[in-house]
N, C-alpha and C. Protein backbone atom coordinates (compact mmCIF):
# COMPACT_ATOMS: atom_id res chain seq x y z
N UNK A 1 -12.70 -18.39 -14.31
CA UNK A 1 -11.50 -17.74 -13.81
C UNK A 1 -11.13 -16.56 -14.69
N UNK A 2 -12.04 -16.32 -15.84
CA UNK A 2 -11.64 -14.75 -16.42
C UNK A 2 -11.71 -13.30 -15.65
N UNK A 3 -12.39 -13.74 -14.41
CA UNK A 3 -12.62 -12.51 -13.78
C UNK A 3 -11.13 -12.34 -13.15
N UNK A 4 -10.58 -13.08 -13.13
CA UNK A 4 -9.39 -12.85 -12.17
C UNK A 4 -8.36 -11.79 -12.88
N UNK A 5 -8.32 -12.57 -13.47
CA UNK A 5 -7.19 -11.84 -14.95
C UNK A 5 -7.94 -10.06 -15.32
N UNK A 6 -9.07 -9.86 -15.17
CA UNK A 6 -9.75 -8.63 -15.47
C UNK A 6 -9.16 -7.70 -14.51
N UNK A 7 -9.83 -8.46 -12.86
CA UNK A 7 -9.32 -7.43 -12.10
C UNK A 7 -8.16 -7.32 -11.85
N UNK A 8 -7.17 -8.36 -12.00
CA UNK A 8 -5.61 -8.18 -12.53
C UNK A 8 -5.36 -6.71 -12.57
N UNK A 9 -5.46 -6.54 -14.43
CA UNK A 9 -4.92 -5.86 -15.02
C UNK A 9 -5.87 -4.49 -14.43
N UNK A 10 -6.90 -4.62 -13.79
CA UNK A 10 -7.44 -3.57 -13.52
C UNK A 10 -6.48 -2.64 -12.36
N UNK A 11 -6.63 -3.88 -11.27
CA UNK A 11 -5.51 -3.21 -10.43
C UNK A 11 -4.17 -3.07 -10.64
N UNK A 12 -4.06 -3.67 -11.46
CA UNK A 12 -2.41 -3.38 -11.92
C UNK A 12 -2.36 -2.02 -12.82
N UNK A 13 -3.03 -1.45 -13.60
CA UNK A 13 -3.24 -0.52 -13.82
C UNK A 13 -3.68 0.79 -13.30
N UNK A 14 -4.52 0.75 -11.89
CA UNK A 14 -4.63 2.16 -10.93
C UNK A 14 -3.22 2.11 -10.59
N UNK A 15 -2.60 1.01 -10.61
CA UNK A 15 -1.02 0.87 -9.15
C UNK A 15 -0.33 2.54 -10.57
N UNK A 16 -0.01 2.06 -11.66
CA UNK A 16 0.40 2.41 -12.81
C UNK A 16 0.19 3.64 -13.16
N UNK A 17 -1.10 4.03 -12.84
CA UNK A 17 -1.70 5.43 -13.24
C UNK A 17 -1.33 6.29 -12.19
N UNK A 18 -1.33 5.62 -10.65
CA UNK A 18 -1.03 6.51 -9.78
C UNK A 18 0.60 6.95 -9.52
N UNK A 19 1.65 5.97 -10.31
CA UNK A 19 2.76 5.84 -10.66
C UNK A 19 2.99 7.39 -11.63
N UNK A 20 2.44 7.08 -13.00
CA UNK A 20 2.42 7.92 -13.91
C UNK A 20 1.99 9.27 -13.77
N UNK A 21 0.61 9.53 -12.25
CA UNK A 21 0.37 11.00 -12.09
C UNK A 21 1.50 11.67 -12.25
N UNK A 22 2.61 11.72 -10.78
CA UNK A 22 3.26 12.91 -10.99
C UNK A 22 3.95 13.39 -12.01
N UNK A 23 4.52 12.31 -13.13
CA UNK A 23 5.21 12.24 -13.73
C UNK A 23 4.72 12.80 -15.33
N UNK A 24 2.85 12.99 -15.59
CA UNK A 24 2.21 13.23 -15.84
C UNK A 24 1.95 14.69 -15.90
N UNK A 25 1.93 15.46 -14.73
CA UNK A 25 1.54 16.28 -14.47
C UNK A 25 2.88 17.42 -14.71
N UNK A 26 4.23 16.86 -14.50
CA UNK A 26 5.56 17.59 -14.92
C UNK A 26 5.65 17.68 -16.31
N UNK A 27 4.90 17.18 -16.87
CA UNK A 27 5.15 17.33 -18.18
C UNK A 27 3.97 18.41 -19.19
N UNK A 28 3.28 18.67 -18.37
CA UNK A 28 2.33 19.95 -18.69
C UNK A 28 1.09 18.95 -19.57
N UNK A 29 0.70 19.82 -20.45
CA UNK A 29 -0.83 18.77 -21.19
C UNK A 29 -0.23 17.75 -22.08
N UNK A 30 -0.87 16.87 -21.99
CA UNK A 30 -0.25 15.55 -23.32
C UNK A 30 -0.86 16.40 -24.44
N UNK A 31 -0.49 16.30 -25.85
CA UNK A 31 -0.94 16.42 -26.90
C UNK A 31 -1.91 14.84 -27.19
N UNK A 32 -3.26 14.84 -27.76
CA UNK A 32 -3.64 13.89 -27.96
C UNK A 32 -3.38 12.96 -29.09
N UNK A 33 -3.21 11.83 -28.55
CA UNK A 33 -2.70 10.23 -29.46
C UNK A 33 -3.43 9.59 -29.97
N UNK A 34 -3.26 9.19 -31.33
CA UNK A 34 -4.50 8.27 -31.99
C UNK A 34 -4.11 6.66 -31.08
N UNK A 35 -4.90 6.12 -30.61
CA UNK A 35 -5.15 4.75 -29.66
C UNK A 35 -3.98 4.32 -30.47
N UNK A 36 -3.75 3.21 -29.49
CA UNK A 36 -2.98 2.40 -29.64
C UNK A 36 -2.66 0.58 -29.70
N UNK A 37 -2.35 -0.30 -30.36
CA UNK A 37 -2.94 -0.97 -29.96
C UNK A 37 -1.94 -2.64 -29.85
N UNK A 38 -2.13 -3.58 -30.13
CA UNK A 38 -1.11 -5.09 -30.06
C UNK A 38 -0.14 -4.57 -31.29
N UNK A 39 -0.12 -3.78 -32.25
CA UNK A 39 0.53 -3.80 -33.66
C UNK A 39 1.31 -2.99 -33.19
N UNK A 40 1.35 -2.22 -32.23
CA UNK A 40 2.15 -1.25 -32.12
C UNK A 40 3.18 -1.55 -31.07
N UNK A 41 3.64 -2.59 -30.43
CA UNK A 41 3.94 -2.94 -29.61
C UNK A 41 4.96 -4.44 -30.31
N UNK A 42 5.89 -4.26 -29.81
CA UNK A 42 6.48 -5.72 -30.20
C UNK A 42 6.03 -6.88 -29.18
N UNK A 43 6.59 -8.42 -29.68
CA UNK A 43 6.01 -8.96 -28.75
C UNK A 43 6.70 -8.89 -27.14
N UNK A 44 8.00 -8.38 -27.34
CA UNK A 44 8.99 -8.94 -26.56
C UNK A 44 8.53 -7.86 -25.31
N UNK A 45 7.93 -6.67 -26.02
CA UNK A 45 7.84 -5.93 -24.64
C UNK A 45 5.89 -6.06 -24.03
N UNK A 46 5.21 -6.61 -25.37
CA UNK A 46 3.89 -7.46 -24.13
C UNK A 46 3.79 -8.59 -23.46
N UNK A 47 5.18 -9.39 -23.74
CA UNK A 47 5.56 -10.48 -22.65
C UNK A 47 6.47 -9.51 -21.48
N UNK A 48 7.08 -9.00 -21.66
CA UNK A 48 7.66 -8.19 -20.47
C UNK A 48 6.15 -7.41 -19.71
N UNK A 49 5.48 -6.94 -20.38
CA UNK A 49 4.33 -6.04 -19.72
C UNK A 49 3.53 -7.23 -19.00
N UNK A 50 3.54 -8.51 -19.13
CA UNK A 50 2.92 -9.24 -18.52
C UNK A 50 3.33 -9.68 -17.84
N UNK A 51 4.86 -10.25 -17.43
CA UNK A 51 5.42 -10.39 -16.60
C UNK A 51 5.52 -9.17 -15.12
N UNK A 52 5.72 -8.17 -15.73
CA UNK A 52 5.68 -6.67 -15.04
C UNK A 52 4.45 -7.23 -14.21
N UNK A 53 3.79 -6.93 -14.78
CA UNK A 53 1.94 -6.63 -14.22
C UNK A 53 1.85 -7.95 -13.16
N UNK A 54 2.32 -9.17 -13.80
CA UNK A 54 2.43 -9.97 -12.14
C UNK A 54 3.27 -9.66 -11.26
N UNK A 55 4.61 -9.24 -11.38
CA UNK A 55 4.92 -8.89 -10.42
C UNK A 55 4.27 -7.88 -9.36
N UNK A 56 3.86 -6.44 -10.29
CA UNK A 56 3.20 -5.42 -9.86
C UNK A 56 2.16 -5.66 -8.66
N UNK A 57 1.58 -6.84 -9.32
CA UNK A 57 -0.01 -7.45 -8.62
C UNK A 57 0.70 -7.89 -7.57
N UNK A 58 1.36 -8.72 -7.52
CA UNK A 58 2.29 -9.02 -6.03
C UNK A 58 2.73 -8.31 -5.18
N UNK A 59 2.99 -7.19 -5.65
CA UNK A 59 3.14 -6.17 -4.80
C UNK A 59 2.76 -5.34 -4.23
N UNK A 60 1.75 -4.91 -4.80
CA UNK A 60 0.14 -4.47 -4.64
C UNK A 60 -0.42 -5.30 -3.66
N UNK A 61 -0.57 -6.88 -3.85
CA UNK A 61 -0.93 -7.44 -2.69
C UNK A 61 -0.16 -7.69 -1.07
N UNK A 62 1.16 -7.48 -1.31
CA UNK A 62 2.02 -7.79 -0.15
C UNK A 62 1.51 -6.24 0.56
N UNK A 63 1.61 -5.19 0.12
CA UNK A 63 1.95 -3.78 0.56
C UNK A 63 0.00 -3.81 1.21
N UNK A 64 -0.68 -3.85 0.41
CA UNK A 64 -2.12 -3.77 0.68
C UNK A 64 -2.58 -4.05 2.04
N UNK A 65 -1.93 -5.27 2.17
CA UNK A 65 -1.50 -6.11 3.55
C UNK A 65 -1.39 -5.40 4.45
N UNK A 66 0.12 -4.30 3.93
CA UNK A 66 0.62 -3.60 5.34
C UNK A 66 -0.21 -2.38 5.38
N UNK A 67 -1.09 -2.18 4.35
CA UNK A 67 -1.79 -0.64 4.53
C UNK A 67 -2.64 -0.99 6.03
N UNK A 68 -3.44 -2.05 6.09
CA UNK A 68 -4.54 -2.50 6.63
C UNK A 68 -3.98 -2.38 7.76
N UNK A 69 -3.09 -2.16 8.03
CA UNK A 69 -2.17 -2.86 9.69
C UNK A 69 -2.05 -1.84 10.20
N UNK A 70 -1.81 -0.42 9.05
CA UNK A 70 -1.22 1.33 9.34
C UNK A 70 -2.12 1.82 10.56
N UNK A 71 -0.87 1.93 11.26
CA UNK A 71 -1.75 2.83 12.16
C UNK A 71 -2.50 4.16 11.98
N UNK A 72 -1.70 4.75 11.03
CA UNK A 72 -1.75 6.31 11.21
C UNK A 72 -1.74 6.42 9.50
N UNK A 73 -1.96 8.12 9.62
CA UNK A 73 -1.77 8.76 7.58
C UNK A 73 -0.53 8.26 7.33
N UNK A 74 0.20 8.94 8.45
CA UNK A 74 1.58 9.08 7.84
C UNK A 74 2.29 7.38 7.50
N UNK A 75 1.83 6.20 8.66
CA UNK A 75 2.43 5.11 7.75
C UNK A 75 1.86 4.42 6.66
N UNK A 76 0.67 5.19 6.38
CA UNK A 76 -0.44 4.67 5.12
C UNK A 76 0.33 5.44 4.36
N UNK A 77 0.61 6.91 3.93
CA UNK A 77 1.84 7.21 3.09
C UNK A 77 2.90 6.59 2.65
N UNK A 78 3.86 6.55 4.09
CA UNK A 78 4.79 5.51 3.66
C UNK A 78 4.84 4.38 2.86
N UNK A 79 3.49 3.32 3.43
CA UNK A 79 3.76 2.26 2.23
C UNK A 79 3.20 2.86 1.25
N UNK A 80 2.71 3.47 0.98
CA UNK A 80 1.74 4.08 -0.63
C UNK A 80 3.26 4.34 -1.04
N UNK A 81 4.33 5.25 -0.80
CA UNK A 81 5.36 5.46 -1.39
C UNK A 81 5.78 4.34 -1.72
N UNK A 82 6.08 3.45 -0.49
CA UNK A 82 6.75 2.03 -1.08
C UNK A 82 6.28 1.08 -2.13
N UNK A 83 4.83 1.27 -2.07
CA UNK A 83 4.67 0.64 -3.39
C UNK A 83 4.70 1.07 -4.29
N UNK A 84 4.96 2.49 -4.65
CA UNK A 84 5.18 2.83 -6.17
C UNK A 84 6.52 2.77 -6.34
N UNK A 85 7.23 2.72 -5.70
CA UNK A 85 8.74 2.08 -5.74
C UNK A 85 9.38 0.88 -5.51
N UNK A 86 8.43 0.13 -5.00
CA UNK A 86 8.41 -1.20 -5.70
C UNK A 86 7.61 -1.91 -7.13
N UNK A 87 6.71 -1.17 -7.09
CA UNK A 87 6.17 -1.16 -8.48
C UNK A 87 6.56 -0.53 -9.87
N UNK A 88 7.46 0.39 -9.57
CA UNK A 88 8.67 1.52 -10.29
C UNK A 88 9.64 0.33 -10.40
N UNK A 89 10.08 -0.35 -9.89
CA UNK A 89 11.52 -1.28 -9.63
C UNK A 89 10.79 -2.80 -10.37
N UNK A 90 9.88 -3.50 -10.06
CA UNK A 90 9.54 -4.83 -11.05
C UNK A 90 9.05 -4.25 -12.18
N UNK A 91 8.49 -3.03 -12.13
CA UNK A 91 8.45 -2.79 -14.21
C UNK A 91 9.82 -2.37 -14.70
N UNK A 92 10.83 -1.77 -14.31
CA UNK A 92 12.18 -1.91 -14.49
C UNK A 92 12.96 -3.11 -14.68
N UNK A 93 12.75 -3.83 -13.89
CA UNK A 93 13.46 -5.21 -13.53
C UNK A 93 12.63 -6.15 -14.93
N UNK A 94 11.69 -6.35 -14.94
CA UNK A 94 11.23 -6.56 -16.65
C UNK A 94 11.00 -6.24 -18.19
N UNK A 95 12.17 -5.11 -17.76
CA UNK A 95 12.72 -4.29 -18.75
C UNK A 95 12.20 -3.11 -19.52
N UNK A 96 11.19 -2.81 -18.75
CA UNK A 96 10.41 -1.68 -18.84
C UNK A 96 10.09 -0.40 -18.74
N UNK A 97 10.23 1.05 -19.22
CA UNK A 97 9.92 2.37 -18.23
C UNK A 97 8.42 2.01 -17.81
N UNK A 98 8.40 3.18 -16.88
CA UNK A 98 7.01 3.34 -16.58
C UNK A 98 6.00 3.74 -17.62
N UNK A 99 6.52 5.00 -18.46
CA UNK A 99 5.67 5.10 -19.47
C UNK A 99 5.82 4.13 -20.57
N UNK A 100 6.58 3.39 -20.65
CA UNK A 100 6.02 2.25 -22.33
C UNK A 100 5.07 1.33 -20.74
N UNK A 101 5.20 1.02 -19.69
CA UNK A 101 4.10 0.18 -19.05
C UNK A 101 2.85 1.05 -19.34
N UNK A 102 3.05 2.26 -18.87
CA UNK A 102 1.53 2.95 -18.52
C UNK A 102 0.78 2.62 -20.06
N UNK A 103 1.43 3.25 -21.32
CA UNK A 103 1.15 3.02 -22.69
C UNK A 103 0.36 1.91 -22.92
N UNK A 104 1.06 0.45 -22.76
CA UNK A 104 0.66 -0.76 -23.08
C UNK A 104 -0.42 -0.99 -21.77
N UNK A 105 -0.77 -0.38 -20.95
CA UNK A 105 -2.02 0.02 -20.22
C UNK A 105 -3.11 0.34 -20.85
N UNK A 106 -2.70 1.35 -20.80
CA UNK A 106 -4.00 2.40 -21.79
C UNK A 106 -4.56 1.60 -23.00
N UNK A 107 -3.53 0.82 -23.96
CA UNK A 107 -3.58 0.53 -25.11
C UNK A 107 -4.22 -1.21 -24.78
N UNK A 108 -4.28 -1.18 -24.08
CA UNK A 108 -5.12 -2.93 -23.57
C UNK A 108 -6.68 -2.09 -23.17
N UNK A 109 -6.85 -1.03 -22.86
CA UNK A 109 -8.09 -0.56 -22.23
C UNK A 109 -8.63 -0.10 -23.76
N UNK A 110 -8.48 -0.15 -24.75
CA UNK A 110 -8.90 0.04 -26.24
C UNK A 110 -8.62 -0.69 -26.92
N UNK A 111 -7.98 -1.86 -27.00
CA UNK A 111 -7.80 -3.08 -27.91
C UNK A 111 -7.81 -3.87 -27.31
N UNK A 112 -9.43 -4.93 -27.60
CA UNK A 112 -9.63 -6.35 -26.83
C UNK A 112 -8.53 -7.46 -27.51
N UNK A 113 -8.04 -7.26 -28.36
CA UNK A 113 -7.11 -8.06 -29.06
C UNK A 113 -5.79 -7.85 -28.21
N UNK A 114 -5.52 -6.89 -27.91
CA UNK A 114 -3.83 -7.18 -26.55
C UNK A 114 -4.76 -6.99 -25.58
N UNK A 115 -5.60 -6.64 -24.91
CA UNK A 115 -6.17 -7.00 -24.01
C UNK A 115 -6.28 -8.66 -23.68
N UNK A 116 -6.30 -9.66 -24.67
CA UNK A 116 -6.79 -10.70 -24.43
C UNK A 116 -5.38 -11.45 -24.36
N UNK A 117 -4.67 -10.93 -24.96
CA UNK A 117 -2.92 -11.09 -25.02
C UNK A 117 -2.34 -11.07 -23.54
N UNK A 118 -2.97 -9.85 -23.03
CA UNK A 118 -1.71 -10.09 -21.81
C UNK A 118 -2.64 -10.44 -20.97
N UNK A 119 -4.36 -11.02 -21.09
CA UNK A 119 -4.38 -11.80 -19.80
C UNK A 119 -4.26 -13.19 -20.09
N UNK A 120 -3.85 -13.60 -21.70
CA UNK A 120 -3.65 -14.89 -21.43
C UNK A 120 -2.00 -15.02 -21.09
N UNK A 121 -1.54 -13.93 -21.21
CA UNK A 121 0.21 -13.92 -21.00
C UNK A 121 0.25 -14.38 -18.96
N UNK A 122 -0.68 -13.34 -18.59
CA UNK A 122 -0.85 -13.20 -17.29
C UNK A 122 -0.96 -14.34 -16.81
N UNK A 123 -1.95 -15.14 -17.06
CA UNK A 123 -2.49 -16.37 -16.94
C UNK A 123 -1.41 -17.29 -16.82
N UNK A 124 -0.99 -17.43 -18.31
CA UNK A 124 0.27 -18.63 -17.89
C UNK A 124 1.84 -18.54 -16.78
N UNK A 125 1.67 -16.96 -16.67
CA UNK A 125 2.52 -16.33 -15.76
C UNK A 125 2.01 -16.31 -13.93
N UNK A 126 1.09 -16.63 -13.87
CA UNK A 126 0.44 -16.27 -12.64
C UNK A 126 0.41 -17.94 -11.84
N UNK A 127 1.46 -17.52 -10.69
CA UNK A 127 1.10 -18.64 -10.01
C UNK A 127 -0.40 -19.64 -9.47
C-alpha cells in the first residue's frame, strides 16, 4: 500500500502547482532557494500539510468525477476552476497559504525524510 500514499502526494501536488501557476507567474522570476527540507518546517504545519493534502485528494477525486461527465470546454473549465477553489479553501481551512503548501511540496520532492513524514501523516489520516 506505499504506492498509494506516492501517488497521493503526487496528485496532490499537480492540484498545488496548478494552484500556484498564476500566482507564480505575477510575481515575475523566483530568485533561486537553497532546498528545503523537514527542519525547516515546524511540526504543526506538516501535520496541517497532511491533513490539507487529504482533503485536497478528496477533492481532486469528487471534481475528477464531474470532469468525466463535462460535456463541453467550457464546463471542463468550470470545474477546473472549482477545484482550485476548493483546493484553495481545504489548504486554508487547515491553516495553511497556498504558498507555505506549495513549499512543503517542493520540499517533500527533495527530502525523503518529510517525504516519508507526510505519507505516514497521510496514512494515518486517510480514510
Amino acid at each position: 500500500m506505499r504506492t498509494r500514499p506516492s501517488l497521493i502526494l503526487s496528485a496532490v501536488a499537480a492540484t498545488m502547482l496548478a494552484l500556484a501557476a498564476p500566482q507564480a507567474s505575477a510575481q515575475g522570476q523566483p530568485q533561486p532557494q537553497p532546498p528545503m527540507g523537514a527542519q525547516d518546517f515546524p511540526q504543526e504545519k506538516i501535520e496541517a500539510f497532511a491533513d490539507a493534502a487529504v482533503d485536497v485528494q478528496r477533492v481532486q477525486t469528487e471534481l475528477t468525477a464531474k470532469a468525466r461527465q463535462a460535456k463541453d470546454a467550457d464546463e471542463i473549465a468550470r470545474v477546473q476552476q472549482e477545484a482550485q477553489a476548493a483546493a484553495s479553501k481545504a489548504v486554508a481551512d487547515n491553516g495553511l497559504t497556498v504558498d507555505e503548501y506549495t513549499a512543503i511540496v517542493n520540499a517533500a520532492k527533495q527530502d525523503p525524510e518529510l517525504y516519508a513524514m507526510i505519507v505516514e501523516l497521510m496514512q494515518q489520516r486517510s480514510p
